[in-house]
N, C-alpha and C. Protein backbone atom coordinates (compact mmCIF):
# COMPACT_ATOMS: atom_id res chain seq x y z
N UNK A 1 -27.11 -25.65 -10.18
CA UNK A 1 -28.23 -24.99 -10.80
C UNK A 1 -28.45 -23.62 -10.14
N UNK A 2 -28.84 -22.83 -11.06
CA UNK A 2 -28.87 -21.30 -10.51
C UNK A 2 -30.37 -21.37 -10.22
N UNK A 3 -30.74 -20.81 -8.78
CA UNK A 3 -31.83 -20.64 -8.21
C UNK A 3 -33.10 -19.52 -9.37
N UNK A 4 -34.17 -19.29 -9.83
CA UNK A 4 -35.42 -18.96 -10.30
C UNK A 4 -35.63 -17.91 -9.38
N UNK A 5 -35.79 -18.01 -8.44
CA UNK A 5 -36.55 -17.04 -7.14
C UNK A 5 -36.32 -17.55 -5.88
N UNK A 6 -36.07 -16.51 -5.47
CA UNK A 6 -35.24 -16.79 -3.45
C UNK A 6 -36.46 -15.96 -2.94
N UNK A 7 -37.44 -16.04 -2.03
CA UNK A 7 -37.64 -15.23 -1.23
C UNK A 7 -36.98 -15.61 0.21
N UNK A 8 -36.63 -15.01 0.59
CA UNK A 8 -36.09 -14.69 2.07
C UNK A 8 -36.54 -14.83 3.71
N UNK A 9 -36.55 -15.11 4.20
CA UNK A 9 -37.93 -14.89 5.77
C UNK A 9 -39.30 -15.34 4.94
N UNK A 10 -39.56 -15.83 3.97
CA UNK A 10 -40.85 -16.27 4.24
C UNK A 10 -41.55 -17.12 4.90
N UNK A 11 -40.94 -18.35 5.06
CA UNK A 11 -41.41 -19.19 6.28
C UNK A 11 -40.45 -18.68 7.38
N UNK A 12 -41.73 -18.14 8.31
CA UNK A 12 -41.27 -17.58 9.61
C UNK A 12 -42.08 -17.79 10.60
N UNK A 13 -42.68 -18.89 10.88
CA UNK A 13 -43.60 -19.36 11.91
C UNK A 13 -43.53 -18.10 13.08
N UNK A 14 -44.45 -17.85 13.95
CA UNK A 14 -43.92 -17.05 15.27
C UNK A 14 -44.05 -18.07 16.17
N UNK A 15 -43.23 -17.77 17.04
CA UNK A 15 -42.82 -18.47 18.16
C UNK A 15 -44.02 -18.97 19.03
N UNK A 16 -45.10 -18.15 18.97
CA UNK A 16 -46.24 -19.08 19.32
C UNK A 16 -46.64 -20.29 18.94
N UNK A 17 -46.25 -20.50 17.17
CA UNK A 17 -46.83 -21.94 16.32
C UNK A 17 -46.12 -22.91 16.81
N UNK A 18 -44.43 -22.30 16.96
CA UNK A 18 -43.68 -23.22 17.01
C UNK A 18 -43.72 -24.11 18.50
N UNK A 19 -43.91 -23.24 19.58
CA UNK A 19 -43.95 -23.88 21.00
C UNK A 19 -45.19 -24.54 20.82
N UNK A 20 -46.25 -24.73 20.57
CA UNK A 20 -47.48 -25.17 20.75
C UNK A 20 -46.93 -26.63 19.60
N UNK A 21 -46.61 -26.53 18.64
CA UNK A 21 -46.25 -27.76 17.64
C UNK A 21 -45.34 -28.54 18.47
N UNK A 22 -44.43 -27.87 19.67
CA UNK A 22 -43.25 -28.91 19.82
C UNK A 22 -43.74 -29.52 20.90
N UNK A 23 -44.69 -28.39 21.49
CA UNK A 23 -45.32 -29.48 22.77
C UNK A 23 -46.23 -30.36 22.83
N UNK A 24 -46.53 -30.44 21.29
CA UNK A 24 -47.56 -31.66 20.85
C UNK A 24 -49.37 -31.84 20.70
N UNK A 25 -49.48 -30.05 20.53
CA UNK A 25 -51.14 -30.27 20.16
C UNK A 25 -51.39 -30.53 19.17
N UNK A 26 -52.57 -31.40 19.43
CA UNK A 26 -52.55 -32.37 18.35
C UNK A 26 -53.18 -31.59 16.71
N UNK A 27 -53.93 -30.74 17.29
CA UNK A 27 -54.84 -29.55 16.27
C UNK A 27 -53.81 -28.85 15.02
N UNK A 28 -52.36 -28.96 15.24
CA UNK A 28 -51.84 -28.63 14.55
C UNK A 28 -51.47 -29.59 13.65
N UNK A 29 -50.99 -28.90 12.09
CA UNK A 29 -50.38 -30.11 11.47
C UNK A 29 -48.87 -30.60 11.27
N UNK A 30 -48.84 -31.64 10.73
CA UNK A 30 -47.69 -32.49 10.83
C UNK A 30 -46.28 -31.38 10.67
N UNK A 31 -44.84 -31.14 10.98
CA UNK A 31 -44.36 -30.27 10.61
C UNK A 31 -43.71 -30.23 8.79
N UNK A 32 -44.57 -31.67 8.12
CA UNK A 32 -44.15 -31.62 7.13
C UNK A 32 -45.50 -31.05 6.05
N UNK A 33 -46.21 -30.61 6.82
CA UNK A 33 -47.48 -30.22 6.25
C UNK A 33 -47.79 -28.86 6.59
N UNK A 34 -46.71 -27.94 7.26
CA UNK A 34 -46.81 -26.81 7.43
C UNK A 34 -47.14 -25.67 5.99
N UNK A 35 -46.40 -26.14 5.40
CA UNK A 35 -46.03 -24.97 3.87
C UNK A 35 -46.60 -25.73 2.50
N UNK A 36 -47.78 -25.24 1.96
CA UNK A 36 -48.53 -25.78 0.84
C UNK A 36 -47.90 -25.53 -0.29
N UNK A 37 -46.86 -25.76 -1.74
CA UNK A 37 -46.39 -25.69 -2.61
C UNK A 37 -46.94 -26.36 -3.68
N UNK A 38 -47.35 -25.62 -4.88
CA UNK A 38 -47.97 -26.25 -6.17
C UNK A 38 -47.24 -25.56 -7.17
N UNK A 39 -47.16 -26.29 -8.25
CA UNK A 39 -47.19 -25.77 -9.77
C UNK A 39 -48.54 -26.07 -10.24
N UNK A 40 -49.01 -25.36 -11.10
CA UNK A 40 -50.05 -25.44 -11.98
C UNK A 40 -49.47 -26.50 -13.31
N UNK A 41 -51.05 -27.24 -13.55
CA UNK A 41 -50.35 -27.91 -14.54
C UNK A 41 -49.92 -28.02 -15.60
N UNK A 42 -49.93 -26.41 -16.29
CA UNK A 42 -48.74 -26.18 -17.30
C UNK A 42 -47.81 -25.81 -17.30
N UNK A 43 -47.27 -25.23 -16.06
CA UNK A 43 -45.74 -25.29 -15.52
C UNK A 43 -45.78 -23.79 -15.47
N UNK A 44 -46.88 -22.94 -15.67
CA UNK A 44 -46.68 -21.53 -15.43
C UNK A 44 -46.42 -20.71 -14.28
N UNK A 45 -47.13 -21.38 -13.57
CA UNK A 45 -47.26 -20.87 -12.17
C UNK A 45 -46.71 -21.20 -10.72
N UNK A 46 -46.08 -20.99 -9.94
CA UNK A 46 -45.86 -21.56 -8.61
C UNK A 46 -46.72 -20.94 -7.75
N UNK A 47 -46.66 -21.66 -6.98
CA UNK A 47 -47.87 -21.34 -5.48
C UNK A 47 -47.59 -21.63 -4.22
N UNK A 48 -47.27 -20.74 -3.47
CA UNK A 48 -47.07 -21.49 -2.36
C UNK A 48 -47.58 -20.50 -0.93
N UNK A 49 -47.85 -20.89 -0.05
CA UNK A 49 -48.08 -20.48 1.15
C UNK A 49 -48.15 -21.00 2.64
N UNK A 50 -48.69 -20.89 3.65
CA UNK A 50 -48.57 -21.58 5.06
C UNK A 50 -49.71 -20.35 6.11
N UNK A 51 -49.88 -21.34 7.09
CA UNK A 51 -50.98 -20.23 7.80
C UNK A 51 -49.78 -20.47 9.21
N UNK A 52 -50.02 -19.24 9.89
CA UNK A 52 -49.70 -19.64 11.17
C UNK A 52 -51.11 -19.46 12.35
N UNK A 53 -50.70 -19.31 13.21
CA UNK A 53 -52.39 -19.66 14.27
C UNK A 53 -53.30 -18.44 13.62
N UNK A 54 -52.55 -17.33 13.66
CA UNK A 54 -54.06 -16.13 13.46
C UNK A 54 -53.60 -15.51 11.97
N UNK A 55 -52.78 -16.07 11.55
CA UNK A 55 -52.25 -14.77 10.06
C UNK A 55 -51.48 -16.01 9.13
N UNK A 56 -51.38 -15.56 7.77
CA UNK A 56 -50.88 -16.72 6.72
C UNK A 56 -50.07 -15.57 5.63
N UNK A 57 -49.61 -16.15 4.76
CA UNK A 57 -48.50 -15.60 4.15
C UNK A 57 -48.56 -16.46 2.64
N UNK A 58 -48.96 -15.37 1.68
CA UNK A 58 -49.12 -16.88 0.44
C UNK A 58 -47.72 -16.02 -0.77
N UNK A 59 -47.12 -16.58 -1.48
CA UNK A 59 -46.49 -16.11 -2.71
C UNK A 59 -46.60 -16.83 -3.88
N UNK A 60 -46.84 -16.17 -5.00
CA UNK A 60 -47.11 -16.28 -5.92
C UNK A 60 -45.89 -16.24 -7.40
N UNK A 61 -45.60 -16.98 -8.32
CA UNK A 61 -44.61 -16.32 -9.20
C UNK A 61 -45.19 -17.06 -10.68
N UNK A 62 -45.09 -16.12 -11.65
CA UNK A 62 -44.80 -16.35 -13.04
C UNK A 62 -43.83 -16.93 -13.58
N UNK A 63 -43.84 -17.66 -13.92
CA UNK A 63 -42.46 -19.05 -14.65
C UNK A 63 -41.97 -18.61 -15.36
N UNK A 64 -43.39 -18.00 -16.35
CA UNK A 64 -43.26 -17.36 -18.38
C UNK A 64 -42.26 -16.27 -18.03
N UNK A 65 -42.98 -15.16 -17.21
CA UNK A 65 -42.41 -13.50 -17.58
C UNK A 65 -41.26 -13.56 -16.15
N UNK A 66 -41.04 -14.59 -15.38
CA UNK A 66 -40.05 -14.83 -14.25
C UNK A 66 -40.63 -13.15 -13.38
N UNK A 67 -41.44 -13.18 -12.93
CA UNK A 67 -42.01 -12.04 -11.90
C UNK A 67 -42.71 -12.84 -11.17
N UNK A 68 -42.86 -12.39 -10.16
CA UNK A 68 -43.46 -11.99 -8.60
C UNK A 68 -44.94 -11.74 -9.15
N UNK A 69 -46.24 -12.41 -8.99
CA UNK A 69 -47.30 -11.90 -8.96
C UNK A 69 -47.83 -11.15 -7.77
N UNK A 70 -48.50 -9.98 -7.57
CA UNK A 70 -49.48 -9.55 -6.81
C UNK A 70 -50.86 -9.60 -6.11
N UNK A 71 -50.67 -10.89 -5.58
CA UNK A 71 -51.63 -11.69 -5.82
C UNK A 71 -52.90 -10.80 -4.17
N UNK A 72 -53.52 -10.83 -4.54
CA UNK A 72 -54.68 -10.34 -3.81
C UNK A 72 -55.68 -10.85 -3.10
N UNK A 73 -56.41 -10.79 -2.06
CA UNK A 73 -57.65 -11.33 -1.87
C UNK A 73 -59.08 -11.17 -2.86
N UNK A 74 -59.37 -12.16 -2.34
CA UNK A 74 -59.46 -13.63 -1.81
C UNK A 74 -58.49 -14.37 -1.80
N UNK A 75 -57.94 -14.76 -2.62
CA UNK A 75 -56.86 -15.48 -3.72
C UNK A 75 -55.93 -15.92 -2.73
N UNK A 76 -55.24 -14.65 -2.08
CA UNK A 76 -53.88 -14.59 -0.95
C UNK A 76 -54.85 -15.72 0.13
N UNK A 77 -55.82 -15.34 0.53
CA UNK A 77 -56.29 -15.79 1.94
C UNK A 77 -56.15 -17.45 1.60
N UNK A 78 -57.10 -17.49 0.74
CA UNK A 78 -56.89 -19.10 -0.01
C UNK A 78 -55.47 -19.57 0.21
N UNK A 79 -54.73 -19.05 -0.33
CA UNK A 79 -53.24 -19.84 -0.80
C UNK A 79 -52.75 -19.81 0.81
N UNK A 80 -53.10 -19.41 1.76
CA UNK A 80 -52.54 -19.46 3.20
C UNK A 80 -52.62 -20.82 3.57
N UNK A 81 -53.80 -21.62 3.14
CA UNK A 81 -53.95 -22.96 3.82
C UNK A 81 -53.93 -23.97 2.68
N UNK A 82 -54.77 -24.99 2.76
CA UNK A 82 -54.40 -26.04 1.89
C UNK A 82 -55.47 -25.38 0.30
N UNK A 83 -54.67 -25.78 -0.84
CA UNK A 83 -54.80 -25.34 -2.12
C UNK A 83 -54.60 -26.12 -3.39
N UNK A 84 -55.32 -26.47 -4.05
CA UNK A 84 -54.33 -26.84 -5.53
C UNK A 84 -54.63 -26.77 -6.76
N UNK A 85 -53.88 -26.91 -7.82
CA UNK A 85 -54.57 -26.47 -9.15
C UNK A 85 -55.75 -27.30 -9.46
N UNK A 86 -56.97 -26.70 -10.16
CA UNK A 86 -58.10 -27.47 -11.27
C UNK A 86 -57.41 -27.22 -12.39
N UNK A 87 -56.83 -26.13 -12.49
CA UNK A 87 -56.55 -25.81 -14.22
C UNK A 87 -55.86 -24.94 -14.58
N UNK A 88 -55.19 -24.61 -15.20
CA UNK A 88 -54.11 -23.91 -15.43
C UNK A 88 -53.93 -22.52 -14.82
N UNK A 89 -54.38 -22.04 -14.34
CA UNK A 89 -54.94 -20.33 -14.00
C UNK A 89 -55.94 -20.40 -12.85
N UNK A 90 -56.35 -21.76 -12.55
CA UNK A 90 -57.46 -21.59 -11.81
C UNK A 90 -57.14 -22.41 -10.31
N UNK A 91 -57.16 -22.28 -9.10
CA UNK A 91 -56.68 -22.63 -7.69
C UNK A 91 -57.63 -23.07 -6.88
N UNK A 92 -58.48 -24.09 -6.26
CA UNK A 92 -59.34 -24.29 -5.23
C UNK A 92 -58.16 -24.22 -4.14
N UNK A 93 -59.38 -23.34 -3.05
CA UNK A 93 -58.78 -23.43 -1.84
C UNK A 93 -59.69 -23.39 -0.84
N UNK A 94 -58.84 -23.10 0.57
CA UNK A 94 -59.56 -23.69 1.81
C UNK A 94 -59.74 -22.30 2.31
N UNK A 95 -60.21 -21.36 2.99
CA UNK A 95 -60.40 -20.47 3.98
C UNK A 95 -60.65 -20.70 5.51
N UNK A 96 -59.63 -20.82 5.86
CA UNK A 96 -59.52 -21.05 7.12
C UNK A 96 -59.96 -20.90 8.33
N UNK A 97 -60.54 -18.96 7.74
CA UNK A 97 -61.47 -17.98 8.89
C UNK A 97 -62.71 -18.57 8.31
N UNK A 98 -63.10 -18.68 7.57
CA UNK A 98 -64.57 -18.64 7.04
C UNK A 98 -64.87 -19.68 6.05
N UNK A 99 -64.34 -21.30 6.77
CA UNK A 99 -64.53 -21.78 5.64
C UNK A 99 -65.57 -22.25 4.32
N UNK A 100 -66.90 -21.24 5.05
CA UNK A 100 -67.87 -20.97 3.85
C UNK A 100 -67.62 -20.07 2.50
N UNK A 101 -66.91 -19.58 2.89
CA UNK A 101 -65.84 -18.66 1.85
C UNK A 101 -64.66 -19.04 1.33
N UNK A 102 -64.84 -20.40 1.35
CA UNK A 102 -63.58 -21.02 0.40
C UNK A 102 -64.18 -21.64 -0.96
N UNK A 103 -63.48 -21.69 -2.10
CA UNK A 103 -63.67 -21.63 -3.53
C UNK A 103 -62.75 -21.97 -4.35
N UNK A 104 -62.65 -21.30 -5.80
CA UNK A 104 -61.75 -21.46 -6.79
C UNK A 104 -61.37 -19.91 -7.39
N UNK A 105 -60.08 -19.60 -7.20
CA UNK A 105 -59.90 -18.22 -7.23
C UNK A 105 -58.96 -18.38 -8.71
N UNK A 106 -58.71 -17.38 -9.29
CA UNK A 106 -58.02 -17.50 -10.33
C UNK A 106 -56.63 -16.28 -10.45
N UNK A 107 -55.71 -16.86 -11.06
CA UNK A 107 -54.43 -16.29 -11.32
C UNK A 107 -54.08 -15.77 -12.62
N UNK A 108 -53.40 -14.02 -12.28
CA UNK A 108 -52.71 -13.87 -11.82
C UNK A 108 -53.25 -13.26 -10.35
N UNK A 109 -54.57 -12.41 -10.72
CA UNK A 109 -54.80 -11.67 -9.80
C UNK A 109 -55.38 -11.97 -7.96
N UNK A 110 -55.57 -13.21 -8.27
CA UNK A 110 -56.58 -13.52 -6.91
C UNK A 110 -58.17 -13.43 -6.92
N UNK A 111 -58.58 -13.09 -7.92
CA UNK A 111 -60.11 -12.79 -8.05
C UNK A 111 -60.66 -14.48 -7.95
N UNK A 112 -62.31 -13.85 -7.10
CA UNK A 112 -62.65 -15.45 -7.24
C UNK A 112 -63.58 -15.30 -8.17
N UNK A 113 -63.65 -16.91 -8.67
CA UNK A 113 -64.46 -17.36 -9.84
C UNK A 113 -65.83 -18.07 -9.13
N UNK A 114 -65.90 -18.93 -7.68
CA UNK A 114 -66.71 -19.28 -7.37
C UNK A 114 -66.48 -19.62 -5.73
N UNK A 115 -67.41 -19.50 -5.04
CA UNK A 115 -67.26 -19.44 -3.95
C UNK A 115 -68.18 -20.58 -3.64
N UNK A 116 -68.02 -21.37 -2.31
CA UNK A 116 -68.21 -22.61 -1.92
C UNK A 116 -67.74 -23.25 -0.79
N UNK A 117 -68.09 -24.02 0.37
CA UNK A 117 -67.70 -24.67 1.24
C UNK A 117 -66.78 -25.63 1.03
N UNK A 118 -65.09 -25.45 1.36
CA UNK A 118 -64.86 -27.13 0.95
C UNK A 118 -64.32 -27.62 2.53
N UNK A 119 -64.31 -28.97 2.22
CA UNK A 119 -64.38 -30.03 3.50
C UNK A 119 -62.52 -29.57 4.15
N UNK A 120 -62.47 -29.58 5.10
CA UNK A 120 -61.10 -29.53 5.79
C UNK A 120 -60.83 -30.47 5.31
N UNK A 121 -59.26 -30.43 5.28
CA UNK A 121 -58.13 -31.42 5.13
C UNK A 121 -57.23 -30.97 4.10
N UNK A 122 -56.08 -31.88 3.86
CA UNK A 122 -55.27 -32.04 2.84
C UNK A 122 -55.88 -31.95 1.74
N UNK A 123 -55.90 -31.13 0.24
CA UNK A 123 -56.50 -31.12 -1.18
C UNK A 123 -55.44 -31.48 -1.79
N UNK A 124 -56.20 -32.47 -2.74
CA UNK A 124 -55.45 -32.84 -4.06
C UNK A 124 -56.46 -33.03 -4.80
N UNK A 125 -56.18 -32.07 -6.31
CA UNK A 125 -56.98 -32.49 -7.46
C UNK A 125 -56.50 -34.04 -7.50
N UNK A 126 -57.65 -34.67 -7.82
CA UNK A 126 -57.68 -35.73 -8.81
C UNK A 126 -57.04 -35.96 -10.03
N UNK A 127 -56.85 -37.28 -10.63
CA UNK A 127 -56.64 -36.80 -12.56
C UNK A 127 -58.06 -36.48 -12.97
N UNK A 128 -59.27 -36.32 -12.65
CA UNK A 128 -60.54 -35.95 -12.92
C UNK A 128 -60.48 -34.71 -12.22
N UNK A 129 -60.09 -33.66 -13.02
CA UNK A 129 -60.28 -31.95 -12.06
C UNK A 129 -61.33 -31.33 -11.57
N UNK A 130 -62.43 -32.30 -11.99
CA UNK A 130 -63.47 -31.86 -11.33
C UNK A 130 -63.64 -32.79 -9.97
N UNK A 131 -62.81 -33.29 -9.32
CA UNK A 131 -62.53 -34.24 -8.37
C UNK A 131 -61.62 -33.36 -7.43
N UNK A 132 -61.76 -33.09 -6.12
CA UNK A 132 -60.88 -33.00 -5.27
C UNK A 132 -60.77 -34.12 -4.12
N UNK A 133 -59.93 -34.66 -4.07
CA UNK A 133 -59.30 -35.57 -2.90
C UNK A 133 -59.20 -34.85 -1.45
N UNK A 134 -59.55 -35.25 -0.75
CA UNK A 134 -59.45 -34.57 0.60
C UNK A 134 -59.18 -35.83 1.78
N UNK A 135 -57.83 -35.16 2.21
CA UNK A 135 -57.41 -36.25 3.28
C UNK A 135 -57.66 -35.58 4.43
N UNK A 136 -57.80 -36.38 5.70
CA UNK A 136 -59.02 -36.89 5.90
C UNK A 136 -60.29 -36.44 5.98
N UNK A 137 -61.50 -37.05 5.65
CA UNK A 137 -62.53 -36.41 5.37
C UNK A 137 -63.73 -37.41 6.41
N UNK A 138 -64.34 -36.89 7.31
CA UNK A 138 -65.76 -37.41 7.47
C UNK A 138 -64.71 -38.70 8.23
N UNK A 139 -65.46 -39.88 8.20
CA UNK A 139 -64.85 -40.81 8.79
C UNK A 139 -64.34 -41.95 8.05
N UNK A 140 -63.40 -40.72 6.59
CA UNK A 140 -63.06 -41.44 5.13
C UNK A 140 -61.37 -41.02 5.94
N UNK A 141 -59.61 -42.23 5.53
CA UNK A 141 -59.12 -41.95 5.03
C UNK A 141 -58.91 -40.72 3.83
N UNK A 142 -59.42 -40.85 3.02
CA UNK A 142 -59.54 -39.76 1.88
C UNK A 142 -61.29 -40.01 0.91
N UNK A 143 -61.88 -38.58 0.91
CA UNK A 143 -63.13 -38.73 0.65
C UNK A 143 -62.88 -37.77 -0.68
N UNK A 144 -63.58 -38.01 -1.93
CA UNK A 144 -63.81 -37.47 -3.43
C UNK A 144 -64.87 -36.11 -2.82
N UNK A 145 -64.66 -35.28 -3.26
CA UNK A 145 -65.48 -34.11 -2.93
C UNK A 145 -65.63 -33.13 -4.71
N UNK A 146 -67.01 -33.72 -5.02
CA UNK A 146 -67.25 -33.56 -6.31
C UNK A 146 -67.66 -31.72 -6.25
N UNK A 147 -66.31 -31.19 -7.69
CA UNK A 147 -66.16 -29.61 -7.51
C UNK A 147 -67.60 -29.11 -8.48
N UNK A 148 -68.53 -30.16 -8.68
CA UNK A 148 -68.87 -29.56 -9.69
C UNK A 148 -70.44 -29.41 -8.96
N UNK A 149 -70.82 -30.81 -8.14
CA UNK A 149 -72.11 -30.77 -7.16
C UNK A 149 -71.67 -30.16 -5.64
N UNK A 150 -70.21 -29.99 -5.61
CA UNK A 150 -70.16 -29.13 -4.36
C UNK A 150 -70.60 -30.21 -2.71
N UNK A 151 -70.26 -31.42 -3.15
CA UNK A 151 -70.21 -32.67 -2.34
C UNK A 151 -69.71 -33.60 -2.00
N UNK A 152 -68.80 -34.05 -0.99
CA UNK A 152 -68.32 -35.63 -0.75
C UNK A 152 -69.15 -36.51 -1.59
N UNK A 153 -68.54 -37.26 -2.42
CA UNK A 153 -69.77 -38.03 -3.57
C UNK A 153 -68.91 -39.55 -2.91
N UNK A 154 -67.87 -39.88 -2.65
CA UNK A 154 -67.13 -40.59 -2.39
C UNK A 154 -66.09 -40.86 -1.25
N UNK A 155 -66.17 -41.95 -0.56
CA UNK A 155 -65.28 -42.20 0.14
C UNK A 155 -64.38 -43.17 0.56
N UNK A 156 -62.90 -43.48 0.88
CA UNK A 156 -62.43 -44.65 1.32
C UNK A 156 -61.55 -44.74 2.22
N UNK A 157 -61.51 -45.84 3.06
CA UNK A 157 -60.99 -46.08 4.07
C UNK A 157 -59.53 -46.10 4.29
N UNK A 158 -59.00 -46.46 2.87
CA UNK A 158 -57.19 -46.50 2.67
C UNK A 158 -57.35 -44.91 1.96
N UNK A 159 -56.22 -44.37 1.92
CA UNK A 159 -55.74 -43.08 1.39
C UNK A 159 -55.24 -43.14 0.09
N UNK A 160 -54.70 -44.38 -0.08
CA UNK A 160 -54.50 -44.36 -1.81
C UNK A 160 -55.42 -44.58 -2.44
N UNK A 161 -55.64 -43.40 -3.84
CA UNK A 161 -57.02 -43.36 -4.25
C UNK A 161 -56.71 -42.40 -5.59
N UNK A 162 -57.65 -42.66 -6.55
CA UNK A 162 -57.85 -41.29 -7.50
C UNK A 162 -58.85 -41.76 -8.50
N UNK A 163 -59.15 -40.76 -9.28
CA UNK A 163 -60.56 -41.10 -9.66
C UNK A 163 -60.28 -40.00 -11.12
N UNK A 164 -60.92 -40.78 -12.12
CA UNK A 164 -61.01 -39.95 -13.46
C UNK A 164 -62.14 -40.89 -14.52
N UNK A 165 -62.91 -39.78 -14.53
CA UNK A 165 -64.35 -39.69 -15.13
C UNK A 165 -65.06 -40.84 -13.93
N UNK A 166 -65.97 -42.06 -14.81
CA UNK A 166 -66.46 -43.27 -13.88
C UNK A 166 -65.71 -44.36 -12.96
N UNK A 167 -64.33 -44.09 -13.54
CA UNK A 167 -63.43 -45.39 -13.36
C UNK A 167 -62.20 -44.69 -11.92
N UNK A 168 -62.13 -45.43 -10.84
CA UNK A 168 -61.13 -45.36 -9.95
C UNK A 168 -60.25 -46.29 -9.37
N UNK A 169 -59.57 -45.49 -8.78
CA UNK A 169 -58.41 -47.28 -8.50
C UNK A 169 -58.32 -46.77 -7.00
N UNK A 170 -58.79 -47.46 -6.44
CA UNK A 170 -58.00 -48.07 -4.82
C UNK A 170 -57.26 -48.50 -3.85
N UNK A 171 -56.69 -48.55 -2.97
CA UNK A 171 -55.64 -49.72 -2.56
C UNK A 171 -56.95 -50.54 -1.60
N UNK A 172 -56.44 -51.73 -1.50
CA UNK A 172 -57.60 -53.00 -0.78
C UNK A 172 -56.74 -53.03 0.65
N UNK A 173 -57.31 -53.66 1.56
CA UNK A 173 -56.72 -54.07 2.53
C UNK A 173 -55.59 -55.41 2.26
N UNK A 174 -55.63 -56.06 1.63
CA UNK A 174 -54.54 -57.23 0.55
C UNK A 174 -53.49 -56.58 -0.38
């Protein structure tokens, strides 16, 4: 298969991330959780980025017109840490410096649509997009952090989980 888009040196940790990860602080994340990658869910968009200790690096591409977006702040800062689609064009993310300044920014450009606190951790929309999943949360495995009241509404102790409209499924301790 012929490659879509190569960028080059983009994951380039500096040698600071990397010695501090190998010597085992714990503050960092897993090395398989370094680099955040999404498609949007109509297949338009790719997303991807990574933070290193003081600076992050996000890229952006068009599927449709096969270009490179220009993607801007807010938008860029967002896509540095953890991120993922609500909706086709539209990205919640984390802000890392300020995470009172993390939100839902929209694509192509990076402009935000709403600004908002969200909880550290791993994000995953839900199949309910007004649902974000957040691993770990509070003293939840994975806690529901409702995008619409701007709140942990939910939480559970196992990590397998998802939630759409009233109805959710769980894993049990059995």
């Amino acid at each position: 298969a012929t490659p879509i888009v190569q960028r080059k040196g983009f994951f380039n940790p500096r040698m600071t991330m990397s010695a501090l990860y190998y010597m085992g602080f714990s503050y960092l994340p897993p090395a398989d959780d370094l680099v955040t990658m999404r498609f949007s869910p109509d297949s338009r968009y790719f997303l991807t980025g990574y933070r290193d200790l003081d600076q992050g690096t996000a890229f952006a591409y068009d599927l449709q017109t096969r270009a490179a977006l220009n993607l801007k702040n807010p938008g860029r800062k967002l896509a540095t840490s953890e991120f993922d689609f609500v909706g086709d064009d539209r990205v919640v993310g984390f802000n890392p410096d300020e995470p009172n300044k993390s939100g839902i920014f929209k694509l192509p450009g990076g402009e935000m649509v709403e600004q908002f606190p969200v909880p550290t951790g791993e994000l995953t929309v839900a199949s309910d997009r007004n649902m974000l999943l957040v691993r770990p949360v509070q003293k939840y495995a994975v806690g529901v952090f409702d995008l619409t009241k701007k709140t942990v509404a939910k939480g559970n102790v196992f990590e397998a989980f998802d939630i759409l409209g009233d109805a959710y499924i769980a894993e049990r301790e059995t």
